[in-house]
N, C-alpha and C. Protein backbone atom coordinates (compact mmCIF):
# COMPACT_ATOMS: atom_id res chain seq x y z
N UNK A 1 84.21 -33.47 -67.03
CA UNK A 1 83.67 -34.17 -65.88
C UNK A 1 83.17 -35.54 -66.33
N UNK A 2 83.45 -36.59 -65.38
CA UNK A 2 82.90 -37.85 -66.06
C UNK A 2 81.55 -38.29 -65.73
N UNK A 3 81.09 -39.10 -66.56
CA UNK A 3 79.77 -39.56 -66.36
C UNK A 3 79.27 -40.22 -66.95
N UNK A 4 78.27 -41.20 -66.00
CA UNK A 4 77.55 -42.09 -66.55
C UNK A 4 76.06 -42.34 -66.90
N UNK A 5 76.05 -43.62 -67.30
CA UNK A 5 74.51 -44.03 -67.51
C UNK A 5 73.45 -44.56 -66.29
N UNK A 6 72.60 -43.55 -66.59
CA UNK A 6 71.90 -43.84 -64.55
C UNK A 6 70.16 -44.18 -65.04
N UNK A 7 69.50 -45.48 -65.36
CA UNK A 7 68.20 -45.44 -65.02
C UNK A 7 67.71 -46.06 -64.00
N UNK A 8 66.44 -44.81 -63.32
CA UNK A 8 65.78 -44.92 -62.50
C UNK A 8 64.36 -45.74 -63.34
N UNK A 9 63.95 -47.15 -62.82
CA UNK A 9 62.57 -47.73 -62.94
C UNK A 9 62.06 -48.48 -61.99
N UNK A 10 60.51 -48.29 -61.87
CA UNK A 10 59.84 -48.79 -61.06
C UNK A 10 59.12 -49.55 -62.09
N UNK A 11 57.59 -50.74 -61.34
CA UNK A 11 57.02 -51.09 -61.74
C UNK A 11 56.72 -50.70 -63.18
N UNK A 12 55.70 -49.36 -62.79
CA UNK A 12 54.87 -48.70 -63.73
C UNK A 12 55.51 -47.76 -64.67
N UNK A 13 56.95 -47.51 -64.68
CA UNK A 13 57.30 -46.40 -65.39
C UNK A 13 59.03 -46.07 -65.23
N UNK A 14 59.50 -45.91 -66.20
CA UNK A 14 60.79 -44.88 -66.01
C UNK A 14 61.11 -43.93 -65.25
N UNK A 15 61.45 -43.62 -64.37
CA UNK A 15 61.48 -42.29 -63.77
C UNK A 15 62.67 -41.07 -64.30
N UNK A 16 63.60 -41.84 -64.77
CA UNK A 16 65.12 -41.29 -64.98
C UNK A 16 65.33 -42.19 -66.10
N UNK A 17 66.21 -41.88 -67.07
CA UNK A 17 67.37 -42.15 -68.30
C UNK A 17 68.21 -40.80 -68.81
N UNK A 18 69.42 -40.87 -68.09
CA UNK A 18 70.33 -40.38 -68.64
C UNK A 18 71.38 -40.13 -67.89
N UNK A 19 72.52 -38.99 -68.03
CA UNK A 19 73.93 -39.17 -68.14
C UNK A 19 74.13 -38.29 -66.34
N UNK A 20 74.60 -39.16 -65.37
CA UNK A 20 74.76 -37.95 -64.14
C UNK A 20 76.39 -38.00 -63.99
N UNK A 21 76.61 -37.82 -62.96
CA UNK A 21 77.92 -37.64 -62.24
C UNK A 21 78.35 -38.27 -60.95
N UNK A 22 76.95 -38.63 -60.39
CA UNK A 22 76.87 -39.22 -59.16
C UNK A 22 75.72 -39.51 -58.69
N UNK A 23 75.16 -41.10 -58.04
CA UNK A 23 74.37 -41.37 -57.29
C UNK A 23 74.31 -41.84 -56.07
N UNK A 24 73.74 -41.15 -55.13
CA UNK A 24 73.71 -41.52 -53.90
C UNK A 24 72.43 -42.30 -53.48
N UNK A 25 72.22 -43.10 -52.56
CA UNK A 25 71.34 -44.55 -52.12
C UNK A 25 71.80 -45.06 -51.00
N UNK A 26 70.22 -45.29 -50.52
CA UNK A 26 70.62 -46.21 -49.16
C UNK A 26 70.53 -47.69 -49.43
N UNK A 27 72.02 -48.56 -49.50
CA UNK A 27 71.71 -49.51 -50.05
C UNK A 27 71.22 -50.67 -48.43
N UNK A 28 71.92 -51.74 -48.55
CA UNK A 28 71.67 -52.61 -47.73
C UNK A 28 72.50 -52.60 -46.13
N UNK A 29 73.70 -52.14 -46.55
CA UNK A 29 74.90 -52.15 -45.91
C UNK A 29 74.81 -50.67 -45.52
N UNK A 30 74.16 -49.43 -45.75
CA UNK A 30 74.06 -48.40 -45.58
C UNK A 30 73.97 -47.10 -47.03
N UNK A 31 74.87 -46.05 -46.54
CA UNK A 31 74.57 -45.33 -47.77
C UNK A 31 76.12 -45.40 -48.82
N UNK A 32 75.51 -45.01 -50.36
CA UNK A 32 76.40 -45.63 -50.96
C UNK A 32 76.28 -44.27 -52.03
N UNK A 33 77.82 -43.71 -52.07
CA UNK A 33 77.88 -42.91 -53.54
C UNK A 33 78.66 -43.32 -54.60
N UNK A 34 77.77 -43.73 -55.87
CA UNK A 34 78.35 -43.97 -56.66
C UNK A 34 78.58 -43.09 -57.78
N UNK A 35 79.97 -43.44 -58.13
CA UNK A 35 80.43 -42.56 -59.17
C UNK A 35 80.91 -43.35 -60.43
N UNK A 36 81.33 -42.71 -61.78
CA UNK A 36 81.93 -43.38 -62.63
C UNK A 36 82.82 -44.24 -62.55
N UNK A 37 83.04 -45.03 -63.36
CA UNK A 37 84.13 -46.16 -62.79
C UNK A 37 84.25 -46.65 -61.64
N UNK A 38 82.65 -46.58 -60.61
CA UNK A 38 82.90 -47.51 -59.48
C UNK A 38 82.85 -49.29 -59.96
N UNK A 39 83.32 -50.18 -58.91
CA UNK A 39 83.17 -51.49 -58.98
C UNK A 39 81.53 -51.47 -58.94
N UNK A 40 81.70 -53.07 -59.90
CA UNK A 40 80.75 -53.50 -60.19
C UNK A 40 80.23 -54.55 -59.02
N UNK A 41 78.47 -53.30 -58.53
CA UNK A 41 77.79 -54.37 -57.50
C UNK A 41 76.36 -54.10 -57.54
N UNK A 42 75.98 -55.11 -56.76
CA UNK A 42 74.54 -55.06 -56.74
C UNK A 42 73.39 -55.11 -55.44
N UNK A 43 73.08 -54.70 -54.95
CA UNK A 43 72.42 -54.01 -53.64
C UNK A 43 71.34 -54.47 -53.61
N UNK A 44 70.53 -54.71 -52.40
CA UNK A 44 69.25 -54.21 -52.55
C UNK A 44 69.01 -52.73 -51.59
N UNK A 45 67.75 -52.13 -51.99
CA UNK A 45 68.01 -50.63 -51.63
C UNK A 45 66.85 -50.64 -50.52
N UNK A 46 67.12 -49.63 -49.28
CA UNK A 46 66.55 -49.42 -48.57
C UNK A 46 65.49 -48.28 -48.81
N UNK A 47 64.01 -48.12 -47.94
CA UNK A 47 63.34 -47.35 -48.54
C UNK A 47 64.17 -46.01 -47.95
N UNK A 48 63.87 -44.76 -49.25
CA UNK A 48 64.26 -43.77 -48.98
C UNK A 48 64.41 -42.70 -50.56
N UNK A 49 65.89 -41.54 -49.98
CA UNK A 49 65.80 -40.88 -51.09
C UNK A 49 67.13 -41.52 -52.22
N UNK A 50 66.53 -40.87 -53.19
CA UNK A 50 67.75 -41.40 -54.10
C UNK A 50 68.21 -40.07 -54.65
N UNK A 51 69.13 -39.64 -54.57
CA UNK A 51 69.76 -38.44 -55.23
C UNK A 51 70.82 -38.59 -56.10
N UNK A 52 69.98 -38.06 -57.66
CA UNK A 52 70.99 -38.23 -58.64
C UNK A 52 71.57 -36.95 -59.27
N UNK A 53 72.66 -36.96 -59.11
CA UNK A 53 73.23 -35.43 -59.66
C UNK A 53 73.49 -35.54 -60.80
N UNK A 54 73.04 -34.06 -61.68
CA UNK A 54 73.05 -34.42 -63.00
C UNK A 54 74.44 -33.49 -63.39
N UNK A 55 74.93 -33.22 -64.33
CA UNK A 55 75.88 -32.22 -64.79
C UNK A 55 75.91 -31.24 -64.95
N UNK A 56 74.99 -30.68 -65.43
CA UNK A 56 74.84 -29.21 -64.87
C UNK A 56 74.71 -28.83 -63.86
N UNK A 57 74.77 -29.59 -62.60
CA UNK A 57 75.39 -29.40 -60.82
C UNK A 57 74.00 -29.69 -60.03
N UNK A 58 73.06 -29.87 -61.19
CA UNK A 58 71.42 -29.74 -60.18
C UNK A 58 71.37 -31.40 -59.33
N UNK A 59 70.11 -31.64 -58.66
CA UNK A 59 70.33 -32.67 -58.26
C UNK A 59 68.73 -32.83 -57.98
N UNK A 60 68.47 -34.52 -58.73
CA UNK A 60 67.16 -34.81 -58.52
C UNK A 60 66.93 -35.59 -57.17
N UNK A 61 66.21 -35.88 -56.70
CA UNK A 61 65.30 -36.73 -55.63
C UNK A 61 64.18 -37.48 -56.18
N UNK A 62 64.44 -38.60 -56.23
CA UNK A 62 63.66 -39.78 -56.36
C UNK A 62 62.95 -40.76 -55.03
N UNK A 63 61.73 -40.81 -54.71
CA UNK A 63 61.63 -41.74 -53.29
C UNK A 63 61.87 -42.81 -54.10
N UNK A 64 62.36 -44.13 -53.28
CA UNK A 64 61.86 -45.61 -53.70
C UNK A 64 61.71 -46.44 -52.83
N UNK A 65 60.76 -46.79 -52.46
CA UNK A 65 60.09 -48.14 -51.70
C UNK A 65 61.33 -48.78 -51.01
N UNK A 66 62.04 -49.27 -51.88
CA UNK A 66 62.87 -50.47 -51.99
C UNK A 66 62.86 -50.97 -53.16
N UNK A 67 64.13 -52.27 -53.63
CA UNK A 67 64.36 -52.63 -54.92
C UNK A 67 65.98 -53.56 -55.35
N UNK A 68 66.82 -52.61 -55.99
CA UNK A 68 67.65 -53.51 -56.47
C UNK A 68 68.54 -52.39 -57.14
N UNK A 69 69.57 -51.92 -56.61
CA UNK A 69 70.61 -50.90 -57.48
C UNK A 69 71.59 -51.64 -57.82
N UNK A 70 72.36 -51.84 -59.31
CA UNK A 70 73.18 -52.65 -59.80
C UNK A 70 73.83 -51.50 -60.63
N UNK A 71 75.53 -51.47 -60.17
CA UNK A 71 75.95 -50.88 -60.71
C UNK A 71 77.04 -51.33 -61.73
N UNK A 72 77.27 -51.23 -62.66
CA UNK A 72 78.73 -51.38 -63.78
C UNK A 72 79.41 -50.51 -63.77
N UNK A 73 80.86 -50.31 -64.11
CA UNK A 73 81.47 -49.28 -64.57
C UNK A 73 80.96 -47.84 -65.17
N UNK A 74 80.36 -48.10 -65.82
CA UNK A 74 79.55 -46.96 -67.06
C UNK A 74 78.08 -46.85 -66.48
N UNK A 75 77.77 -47.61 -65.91
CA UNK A 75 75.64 -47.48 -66.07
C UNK A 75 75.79 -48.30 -64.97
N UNK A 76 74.66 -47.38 -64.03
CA UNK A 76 74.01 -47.45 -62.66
C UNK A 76 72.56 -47.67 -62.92
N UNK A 77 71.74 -48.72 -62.60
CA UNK A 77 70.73 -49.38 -62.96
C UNK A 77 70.12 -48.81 -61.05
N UNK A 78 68.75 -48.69 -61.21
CA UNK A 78 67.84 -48.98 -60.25
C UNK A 78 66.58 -49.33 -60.47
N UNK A 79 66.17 -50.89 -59.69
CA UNK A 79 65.27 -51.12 -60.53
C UNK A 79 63.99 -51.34 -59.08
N UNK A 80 63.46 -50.41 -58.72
CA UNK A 80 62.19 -49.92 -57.58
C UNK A 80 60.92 -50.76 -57.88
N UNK A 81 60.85 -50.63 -56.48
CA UNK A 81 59.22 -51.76 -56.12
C UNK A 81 58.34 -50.56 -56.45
N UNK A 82 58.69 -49.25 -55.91
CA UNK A 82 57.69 -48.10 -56.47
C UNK A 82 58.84 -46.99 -55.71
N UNK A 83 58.15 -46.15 -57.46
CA UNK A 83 59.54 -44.87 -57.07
C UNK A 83 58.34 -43.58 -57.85
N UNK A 84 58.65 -42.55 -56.99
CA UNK A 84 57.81 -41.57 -57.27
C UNK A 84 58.71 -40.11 -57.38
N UNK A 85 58.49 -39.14 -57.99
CA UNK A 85 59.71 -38.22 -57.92
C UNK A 85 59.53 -37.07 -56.67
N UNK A 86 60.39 -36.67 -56.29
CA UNK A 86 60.26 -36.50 -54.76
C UNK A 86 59.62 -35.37 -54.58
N UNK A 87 59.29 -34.64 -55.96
CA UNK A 87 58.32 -33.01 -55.69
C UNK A 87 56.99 -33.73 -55.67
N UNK A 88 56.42 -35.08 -56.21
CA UNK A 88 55.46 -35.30 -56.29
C UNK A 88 54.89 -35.98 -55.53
N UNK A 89 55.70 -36.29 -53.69
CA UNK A 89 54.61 -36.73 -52.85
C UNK A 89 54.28 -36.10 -52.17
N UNK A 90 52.74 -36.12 -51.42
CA UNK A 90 51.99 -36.00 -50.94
C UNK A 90 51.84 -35.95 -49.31
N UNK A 91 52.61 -34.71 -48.86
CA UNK A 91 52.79 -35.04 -47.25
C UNK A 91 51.42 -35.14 -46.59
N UNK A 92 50.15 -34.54 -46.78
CA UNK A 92 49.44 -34.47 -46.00
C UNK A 92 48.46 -36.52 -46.52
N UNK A 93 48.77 -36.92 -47.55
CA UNK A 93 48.28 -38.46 -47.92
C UNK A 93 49.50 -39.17 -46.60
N UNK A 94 50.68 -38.61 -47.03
CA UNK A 94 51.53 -39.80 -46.15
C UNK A 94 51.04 -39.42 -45.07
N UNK A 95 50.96 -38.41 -44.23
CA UNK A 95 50.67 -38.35 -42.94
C UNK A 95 49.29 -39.12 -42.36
N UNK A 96 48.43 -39.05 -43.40
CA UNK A 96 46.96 -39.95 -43.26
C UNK A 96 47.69 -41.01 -42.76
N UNK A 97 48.68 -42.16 -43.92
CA UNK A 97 48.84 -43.05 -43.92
C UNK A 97 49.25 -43.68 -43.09
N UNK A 98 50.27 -42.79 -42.51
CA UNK A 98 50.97 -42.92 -41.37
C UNK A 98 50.07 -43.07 -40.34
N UNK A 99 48.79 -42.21 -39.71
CA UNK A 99 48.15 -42.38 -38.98
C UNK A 99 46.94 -43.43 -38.51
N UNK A 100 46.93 -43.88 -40.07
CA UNK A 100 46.25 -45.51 -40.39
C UNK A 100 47.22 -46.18 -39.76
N UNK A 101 48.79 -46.18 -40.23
CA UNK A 101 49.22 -47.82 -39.62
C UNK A 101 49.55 -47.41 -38.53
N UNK A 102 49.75 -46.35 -37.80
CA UNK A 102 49.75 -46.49 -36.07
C UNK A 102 48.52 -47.12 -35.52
N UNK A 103 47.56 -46.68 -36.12
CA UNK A 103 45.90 -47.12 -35.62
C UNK A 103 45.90 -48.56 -35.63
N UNK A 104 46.04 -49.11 -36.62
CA UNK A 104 46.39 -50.47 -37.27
C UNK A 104 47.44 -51.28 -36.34
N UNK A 105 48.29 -50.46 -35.95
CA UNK A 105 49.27 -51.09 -35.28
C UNK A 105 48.61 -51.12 -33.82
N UNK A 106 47.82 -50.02 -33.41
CA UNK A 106 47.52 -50.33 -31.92
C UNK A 106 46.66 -51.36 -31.71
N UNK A 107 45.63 -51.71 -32.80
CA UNK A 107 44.92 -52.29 -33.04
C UNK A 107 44.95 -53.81 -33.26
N UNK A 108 46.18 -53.96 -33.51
CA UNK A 108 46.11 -55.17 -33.74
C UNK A 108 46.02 -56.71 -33.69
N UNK A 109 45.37 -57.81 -34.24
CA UNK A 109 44.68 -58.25 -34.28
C UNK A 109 45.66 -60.39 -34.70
N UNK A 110 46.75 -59.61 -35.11
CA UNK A 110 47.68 -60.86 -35.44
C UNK A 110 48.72 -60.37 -35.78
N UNK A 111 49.74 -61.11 -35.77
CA UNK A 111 51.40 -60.55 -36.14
C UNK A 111 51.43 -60.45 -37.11
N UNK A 112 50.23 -60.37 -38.57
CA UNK A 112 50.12 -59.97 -39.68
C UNK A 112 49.66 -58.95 -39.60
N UNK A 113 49.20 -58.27 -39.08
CA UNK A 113 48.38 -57.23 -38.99
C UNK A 113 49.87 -56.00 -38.17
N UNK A 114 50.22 -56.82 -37.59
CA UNK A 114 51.75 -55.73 -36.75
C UNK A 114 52.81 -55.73 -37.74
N UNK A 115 53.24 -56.60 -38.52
CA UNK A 115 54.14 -56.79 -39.73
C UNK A 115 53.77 -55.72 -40.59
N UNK A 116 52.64 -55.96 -41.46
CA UNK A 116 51.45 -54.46 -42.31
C UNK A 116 51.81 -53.20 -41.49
N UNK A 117 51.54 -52.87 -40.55
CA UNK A 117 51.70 -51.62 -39.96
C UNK A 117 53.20 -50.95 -39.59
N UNK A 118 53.97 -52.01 -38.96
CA UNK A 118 54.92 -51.78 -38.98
C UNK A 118 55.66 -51.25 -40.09
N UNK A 119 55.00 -51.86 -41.32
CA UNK A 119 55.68 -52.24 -42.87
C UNK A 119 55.50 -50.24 -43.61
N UNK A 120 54.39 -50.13 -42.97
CA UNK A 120 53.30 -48.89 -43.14
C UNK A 120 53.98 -47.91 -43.11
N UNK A 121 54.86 -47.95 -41.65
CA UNK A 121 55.43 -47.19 -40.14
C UNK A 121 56.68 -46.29 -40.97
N UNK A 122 57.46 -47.49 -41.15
CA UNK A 122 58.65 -47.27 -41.88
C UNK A 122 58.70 -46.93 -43.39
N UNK A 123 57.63 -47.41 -44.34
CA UNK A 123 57.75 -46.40 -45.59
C UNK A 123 56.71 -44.91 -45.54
N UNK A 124 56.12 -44.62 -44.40
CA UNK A 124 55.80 -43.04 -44.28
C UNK A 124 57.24 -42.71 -43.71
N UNK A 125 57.79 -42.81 -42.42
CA UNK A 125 59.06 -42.48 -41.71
C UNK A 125 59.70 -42.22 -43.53
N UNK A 126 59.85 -42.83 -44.18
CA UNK A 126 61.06 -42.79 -45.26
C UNK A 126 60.78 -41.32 -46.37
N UNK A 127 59.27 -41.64 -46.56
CA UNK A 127 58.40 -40.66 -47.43
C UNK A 127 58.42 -39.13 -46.84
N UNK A 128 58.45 -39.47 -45.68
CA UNK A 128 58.61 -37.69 -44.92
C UNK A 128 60.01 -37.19 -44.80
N UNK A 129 60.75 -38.28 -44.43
CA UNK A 129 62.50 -37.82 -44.47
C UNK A 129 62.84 -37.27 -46.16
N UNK A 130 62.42 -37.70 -47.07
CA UNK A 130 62.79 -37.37 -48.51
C UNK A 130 61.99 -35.96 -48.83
N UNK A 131 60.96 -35.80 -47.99
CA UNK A 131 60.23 -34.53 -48.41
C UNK A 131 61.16 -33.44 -47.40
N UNK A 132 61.38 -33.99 -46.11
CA UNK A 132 62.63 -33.03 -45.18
C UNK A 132 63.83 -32.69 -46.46
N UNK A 133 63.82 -32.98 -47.01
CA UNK A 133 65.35 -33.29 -47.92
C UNK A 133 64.22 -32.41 -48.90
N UNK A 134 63.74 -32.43 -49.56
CA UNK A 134 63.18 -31.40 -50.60
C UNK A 134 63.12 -30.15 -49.98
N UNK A 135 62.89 -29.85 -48.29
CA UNK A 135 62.74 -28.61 -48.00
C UNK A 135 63.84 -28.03 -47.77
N UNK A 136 64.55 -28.84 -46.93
CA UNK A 136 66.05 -28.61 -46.66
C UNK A 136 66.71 -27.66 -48.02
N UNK A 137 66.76 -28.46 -49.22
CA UNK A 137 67.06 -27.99 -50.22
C UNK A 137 66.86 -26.65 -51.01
N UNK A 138 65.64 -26.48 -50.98
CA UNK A 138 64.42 -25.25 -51.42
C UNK A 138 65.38 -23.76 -50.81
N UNK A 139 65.56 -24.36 -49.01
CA UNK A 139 65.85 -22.70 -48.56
C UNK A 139 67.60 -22.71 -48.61
């Protein structure tokens, strides 16, 4: 089976280094699976899940903010504004959060303040769809 070089990094940390089979991403243009020997491109990534299948058939979940997926022939680069691994968020924090920027959003006070919330809106919406996708998976 073929395969390549796939790191996952954010700001603060590595999340991923090593060899999968396939990555899937929501890039700019929509969703994108890449495989070995795809053409060489470079994206920016929408917030959401990132699913990297490894070779022994399992398959991780990564959230990421948003960022920059650049792929080569051999090695699939992602390089995240913030990426967290997808067993490790926090539905009942996102749901807070979520309920801050609706508040925030009803609230608001300047089209900076609706931009922020809005901004809020859509990376909980993204954070809960990737945890749907962890449960989905589970059963």
């Amino acid at each position: 089976m073929a395969t390549m070089q796939c790191d996952v990094v954010s700001v603060k940390e590595s999340l991923y280094s090593g060899t999968v089979t396939m990555l899937i991403a929501k890039g700019a243009g929509g969703e994108l699976g890449i495989m070995p020997g795809h053409a060489p491109l470079v994206t920016l990534l929408q917030p959401g899940a990132i699913r990297v299948l490894l070779e022994n058939g399992t398959e991780e979940l990564i959230y990421v903010s948003g960022g920059v997926l650049e792929v080569q022939p051999h090695v699939v680069t992602i390089l995240a504004d913030t990426a967290i691994r997808a067993d490790n968020l926090d539905e009942a924090a996102i749901l807070e959060a979520r309920k801050n920027a609706e508040s925030l959003l009803a609230n608001q006070k300047s089209d900076l303040d609706a931009a922020a919330a809005l901004a809020a809106l859509a990376e909980t919406a993204a954070q809960l769809e990737t945890i749907r996708k962890i449960k989905n998976r589970a059963q």
